[in-house]
C-alpha atoms as a PDB file:
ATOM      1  CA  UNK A   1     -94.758  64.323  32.123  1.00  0.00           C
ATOM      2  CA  UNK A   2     -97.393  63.491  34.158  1.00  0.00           C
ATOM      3  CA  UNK A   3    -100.259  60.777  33.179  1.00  0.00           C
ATOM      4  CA  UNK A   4    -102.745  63.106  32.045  1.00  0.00           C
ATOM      5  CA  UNK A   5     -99.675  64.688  29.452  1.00  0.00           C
ATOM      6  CA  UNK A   6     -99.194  60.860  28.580  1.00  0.00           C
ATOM      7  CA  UNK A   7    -102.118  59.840  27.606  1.00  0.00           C
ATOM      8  CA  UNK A   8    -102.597  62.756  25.020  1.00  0.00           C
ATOM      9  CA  UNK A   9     -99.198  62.313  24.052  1.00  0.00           C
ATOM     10  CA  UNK A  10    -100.354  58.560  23.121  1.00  0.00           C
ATOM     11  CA  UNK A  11    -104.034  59.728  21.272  1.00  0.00           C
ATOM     12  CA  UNK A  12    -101.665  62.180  19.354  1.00  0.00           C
ATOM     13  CA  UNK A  13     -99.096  59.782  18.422  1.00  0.00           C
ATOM     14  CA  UNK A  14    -101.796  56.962  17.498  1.00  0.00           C
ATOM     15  CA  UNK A  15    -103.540  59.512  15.193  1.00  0.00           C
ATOM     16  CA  UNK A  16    -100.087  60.262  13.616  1.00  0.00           C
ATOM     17  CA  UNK A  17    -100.050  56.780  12.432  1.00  0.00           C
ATOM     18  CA  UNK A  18    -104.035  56.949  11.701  1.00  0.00           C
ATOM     19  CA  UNK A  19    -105.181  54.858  14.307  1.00  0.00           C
ATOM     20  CA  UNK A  20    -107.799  55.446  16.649  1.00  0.00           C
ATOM     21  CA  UNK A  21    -107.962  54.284  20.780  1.00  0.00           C
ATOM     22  CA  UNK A  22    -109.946  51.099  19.640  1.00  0.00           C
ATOM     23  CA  UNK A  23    -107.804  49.585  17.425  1.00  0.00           C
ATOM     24  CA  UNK A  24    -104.169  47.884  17.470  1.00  0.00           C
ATOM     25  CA  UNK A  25    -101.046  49.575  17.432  1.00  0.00           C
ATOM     26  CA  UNK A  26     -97.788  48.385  15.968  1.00  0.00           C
ATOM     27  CA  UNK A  27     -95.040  50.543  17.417  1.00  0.00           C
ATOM     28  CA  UNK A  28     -92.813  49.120  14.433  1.00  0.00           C
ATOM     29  CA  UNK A  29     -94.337  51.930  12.654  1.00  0.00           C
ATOM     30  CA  UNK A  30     -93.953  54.431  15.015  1.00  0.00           C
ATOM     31  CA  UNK A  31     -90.446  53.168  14.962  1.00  0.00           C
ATOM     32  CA  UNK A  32     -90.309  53.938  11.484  1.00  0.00           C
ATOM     33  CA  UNK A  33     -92.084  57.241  11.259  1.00  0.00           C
ATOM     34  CA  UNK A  34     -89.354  57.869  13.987  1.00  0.00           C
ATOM     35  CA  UNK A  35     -86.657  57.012  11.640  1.00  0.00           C
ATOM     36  CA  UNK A  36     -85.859  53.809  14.687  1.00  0.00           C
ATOM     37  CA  UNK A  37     -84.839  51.023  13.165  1.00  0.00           C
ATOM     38  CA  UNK A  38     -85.506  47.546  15.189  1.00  0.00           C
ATOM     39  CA  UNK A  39     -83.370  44.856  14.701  1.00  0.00           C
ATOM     40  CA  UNK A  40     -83.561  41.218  15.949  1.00  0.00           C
ATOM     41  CA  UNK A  41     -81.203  39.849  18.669  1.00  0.00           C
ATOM     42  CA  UNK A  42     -80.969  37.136  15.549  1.00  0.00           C
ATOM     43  CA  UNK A  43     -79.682  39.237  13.255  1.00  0.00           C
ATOM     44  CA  UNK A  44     -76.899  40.645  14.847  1.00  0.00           C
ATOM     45  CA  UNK A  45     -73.763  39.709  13.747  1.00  0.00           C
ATOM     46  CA  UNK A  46     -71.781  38.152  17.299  1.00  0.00           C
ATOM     47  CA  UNK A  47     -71.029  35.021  18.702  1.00  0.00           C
ATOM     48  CA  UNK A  48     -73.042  32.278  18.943  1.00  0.00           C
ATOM     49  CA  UNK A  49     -72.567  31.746  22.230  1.00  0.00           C
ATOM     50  CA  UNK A  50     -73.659  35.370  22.715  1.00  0.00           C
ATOM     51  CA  UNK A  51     -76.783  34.217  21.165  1.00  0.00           C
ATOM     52  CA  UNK A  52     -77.310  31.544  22.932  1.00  0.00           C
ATOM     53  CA  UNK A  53     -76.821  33.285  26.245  1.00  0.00           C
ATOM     54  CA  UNK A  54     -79.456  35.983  25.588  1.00  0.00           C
ATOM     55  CA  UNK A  55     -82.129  33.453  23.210  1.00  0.00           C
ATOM     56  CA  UNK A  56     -81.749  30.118  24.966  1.00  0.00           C
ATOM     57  CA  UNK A  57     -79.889  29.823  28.386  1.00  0.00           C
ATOM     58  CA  UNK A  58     -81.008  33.247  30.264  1.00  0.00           C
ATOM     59  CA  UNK A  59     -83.816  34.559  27.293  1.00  0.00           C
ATOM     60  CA  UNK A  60     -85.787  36.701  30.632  1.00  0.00           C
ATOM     61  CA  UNK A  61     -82.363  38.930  31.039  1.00  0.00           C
ATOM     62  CA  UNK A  62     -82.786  40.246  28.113  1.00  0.00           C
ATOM     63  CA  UNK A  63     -86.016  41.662  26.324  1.00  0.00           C
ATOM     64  CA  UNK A  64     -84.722  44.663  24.039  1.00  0.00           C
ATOM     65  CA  UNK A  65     -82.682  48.028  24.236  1.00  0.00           C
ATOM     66  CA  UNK A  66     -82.425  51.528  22.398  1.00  0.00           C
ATOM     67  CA  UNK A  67     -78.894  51.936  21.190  1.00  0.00           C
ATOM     68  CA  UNK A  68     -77.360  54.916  20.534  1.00  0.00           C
ATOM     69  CA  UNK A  69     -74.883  54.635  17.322  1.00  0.00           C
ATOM     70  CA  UNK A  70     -71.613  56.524  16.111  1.00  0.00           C
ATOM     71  CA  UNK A  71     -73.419  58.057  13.222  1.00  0.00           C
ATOM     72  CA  UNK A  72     -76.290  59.961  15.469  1.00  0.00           C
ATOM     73  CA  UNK A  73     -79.013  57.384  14.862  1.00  0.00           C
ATOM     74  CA  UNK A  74     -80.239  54.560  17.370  1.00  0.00           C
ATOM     75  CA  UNK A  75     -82.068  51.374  16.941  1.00  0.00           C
ATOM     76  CA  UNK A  76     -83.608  48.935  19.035  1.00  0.00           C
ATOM     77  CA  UNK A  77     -82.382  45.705  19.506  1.00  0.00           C
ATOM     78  CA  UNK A  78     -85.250  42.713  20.579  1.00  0.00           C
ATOM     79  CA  UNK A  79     -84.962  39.607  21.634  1.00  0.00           C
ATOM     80  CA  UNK A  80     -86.750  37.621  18.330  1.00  0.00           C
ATOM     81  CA  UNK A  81     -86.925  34.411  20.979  1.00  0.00           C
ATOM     82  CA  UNK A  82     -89.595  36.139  23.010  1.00  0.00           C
ATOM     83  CA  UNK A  83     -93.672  35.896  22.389  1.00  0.00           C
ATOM     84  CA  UNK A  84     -94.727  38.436  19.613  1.00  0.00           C
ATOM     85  CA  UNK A  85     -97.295  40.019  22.510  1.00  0.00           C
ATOM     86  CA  UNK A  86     -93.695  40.344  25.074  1.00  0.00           C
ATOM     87  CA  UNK A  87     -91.599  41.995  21.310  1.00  0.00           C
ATOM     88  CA  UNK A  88     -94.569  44.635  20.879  1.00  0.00           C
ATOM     89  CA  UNK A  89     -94.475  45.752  24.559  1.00  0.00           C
ATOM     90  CA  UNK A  90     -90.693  45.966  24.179  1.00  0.00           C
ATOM     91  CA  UNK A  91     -90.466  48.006  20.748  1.00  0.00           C
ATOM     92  CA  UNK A  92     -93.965  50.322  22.255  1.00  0.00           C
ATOM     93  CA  UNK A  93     -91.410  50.848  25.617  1.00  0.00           C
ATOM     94  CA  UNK A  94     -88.237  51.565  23.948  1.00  0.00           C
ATOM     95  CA  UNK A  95     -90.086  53.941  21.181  1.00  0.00           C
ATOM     96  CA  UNK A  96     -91.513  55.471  23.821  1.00  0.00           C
ATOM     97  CA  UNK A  97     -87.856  56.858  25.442  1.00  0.00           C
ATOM     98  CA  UNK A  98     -87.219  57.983  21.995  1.00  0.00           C
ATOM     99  CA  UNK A  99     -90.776  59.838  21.491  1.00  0.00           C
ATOM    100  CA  UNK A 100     -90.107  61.263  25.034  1.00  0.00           C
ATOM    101  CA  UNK A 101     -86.388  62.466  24.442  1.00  0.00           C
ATOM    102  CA  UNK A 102     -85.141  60.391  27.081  1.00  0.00           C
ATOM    103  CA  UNK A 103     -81.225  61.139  27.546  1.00  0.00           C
ATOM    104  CA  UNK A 104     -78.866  57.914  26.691  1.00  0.00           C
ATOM    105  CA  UNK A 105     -76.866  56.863  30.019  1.00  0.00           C
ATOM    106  CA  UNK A 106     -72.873  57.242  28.536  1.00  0.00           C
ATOM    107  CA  UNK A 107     -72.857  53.194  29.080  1.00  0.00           C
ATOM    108  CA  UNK A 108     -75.412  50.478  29.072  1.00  0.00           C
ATOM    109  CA  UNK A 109     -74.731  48.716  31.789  1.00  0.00           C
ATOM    110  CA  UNK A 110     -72.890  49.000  35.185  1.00  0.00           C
ATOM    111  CA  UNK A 111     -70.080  47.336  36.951  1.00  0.00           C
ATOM    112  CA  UNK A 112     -72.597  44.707  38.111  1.00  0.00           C
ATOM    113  CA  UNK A 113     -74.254  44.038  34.614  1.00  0.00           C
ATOM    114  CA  UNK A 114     -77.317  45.882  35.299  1.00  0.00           C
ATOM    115  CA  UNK A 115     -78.620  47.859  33.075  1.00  0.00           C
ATOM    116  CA  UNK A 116     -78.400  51.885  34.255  1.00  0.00           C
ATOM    117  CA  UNK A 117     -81.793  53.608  33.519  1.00  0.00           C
ATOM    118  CA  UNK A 118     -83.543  56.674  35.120  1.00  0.00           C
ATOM    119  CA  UNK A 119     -86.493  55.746  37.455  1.00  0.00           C
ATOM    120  CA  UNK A 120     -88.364  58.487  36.229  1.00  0.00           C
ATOM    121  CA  UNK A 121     -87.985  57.611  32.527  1.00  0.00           C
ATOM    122  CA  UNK A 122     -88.747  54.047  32.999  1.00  0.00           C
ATOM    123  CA  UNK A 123     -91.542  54.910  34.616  1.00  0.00           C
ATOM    124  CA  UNK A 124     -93.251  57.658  31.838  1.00  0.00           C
ATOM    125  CA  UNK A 125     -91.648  54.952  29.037  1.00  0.00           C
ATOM    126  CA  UNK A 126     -93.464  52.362  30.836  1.00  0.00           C
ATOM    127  CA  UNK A 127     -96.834  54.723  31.172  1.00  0.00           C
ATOM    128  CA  UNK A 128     -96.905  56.077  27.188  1.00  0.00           C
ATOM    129  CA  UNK A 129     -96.062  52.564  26.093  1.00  0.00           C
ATOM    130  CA  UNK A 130     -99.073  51.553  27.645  1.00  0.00           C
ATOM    131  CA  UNK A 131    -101.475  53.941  26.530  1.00  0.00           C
ATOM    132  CA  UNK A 132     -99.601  53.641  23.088  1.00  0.00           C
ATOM    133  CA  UNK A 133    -100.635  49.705  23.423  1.00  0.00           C
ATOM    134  CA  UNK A 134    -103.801  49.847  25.472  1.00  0.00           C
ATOM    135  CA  UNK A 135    -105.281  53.483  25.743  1.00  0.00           C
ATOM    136  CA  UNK A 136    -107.267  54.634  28.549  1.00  0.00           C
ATOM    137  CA  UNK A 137    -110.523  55.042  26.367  1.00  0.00           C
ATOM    138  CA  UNK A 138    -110.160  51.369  24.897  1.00  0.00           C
ATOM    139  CA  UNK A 139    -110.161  50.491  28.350  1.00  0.00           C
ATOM    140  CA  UNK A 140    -113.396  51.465  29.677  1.00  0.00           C
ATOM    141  CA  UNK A 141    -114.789  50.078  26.678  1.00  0.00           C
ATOM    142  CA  UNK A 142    -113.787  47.418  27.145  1.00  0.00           C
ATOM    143  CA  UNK A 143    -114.509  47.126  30.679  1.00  0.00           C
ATOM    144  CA  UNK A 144    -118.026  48.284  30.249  1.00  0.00           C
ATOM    145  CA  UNK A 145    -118.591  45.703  27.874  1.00  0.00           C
ATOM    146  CA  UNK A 146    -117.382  43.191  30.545  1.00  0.00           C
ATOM    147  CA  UNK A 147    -114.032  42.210  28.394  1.00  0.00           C
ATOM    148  CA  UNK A 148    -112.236  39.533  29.521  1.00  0.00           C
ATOM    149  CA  UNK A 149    -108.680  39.488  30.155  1.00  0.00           C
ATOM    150  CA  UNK A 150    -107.940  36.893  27.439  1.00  0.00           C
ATOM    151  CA  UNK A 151    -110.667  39.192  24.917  1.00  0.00           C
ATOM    152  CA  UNK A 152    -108.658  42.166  25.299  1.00  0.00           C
ATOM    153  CA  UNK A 153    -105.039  41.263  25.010  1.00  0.00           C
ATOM    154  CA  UNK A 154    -106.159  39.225  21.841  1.00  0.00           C
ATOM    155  CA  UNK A 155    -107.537  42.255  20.934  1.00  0.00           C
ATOM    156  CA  UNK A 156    -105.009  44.589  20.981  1.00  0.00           C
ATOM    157  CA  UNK A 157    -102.358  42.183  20.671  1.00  0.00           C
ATOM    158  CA  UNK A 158    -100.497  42.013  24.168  1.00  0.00           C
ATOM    159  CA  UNK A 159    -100.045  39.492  26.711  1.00  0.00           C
ATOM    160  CA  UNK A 160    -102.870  38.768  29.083  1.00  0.00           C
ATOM    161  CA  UNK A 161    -100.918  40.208  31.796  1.00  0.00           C
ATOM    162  CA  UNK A 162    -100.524  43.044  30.225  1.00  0.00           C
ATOM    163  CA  UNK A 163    -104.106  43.870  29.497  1.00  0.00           C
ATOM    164  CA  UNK A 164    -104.696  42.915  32.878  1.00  0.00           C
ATOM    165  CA  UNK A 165    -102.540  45.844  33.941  1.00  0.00           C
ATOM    166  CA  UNK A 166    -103.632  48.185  31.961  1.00  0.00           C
ATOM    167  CA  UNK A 167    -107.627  47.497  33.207  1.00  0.00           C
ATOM    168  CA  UNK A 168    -106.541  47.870  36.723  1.00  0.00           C
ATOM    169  CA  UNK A 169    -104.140  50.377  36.380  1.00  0.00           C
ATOM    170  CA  UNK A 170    -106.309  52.448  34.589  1.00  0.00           C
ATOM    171  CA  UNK A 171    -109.592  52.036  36.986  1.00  0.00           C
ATOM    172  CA  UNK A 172    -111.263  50.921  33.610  1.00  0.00           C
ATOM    173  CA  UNK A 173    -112.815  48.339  35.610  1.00  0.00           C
ATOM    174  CA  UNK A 174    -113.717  50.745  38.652  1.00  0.00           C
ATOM    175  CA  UNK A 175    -115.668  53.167  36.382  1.00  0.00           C
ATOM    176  CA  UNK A 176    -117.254  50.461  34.718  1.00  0.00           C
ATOM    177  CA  UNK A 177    -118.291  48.555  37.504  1.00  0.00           C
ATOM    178  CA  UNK A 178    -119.394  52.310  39.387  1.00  0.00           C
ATOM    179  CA  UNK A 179    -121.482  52.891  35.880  1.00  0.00           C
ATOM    180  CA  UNK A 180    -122.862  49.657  36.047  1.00  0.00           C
ATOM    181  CA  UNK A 181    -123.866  50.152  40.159  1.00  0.00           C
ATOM    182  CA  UNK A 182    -125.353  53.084  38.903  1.00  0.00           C
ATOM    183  CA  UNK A 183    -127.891  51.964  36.363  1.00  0.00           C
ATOM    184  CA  UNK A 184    -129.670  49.716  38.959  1.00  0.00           C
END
């Protein structure tokens, strides 16, 4: 799908859970309109040195994954050790494959203990989950009000960097600051 596709993809989807482009998204219940089930890292039942690896040692190798499972369903497995704003970007992302009928890979991870994704798909995941998070239209609001980084990711609950991303990424700022050029 192409960005355009994407972004109404994301107004549709925020409207199916009642929300409009100005307010915050939870993709937990997207998740759950989805029948997706997210589980904490926590509450899985392995080792704790398995755990420790993935929460405490190495916690940046690991923020979440859709899992396939035998009886047809999947779930998405997060890494409860990271910020709230880093677990809602996760969830939006992974939801995201699942909203976008992303094919599984027939293993998780390759001979080198990378995980095997599709360019492509981690790229339009990456895209809806953003305009899931931070749409397009909250963006030039909140660029033409002169938002700051901080404002907005408090706002709509990310991390700064991530709003950041989305204001540039978008040209939010561009068209404001073109609007604003224009008006003098």
């Amino acid at each position: 799908m192409n960005k355009a596709q994407l972004k109404r993809l994301a107004l549709e989807l925020r409207a199916e859970v009642g929300l409009s482009p100005h307010e915050l998204f939870d993709p937990h219940i997207l998740a759950e309109l989805y029948g997706v089930e997210v589980i904490r890292l926590s509450d899985l039942d392995c080792s704790s040195e398995v755990l420790d690896h993935f929460r405490i040692r190495r916690p940046e190798v690991f923020s979440g994954a859709l899992v396939p499972l035998s009886d047809g369903s999947t779930v998405i497995i997060e890494n409860d050790r990271h910020p709230l704003e880093r677990r809602v970007s996760t969830a939006s992302h992974e939801i995201s494959h699942v909203v976008l009928e992303h094919p599984f890979a027939a293993t998780l991870l390759d001979g080198n203990g990378c995980r095997l994704s599709t360019p492509e798909h981690e790229q339009e995941a990456a895209e809806l989950s953003g305009e899931l998070l931070l749409p397009f239209e909250a963006c030039k609001r909140l660029a033409f009000f002169n938002t700051s980084d901080e404002e907005a990711a408090d706002k709509f609950g990310v991390s700064v960097e991530f709003a950041r991303w989305r204001l540039n990424s978008t040209g939010a700022s561009k068209i404001a600051d073109r609007a604003r050029k224009k008006r003098r």
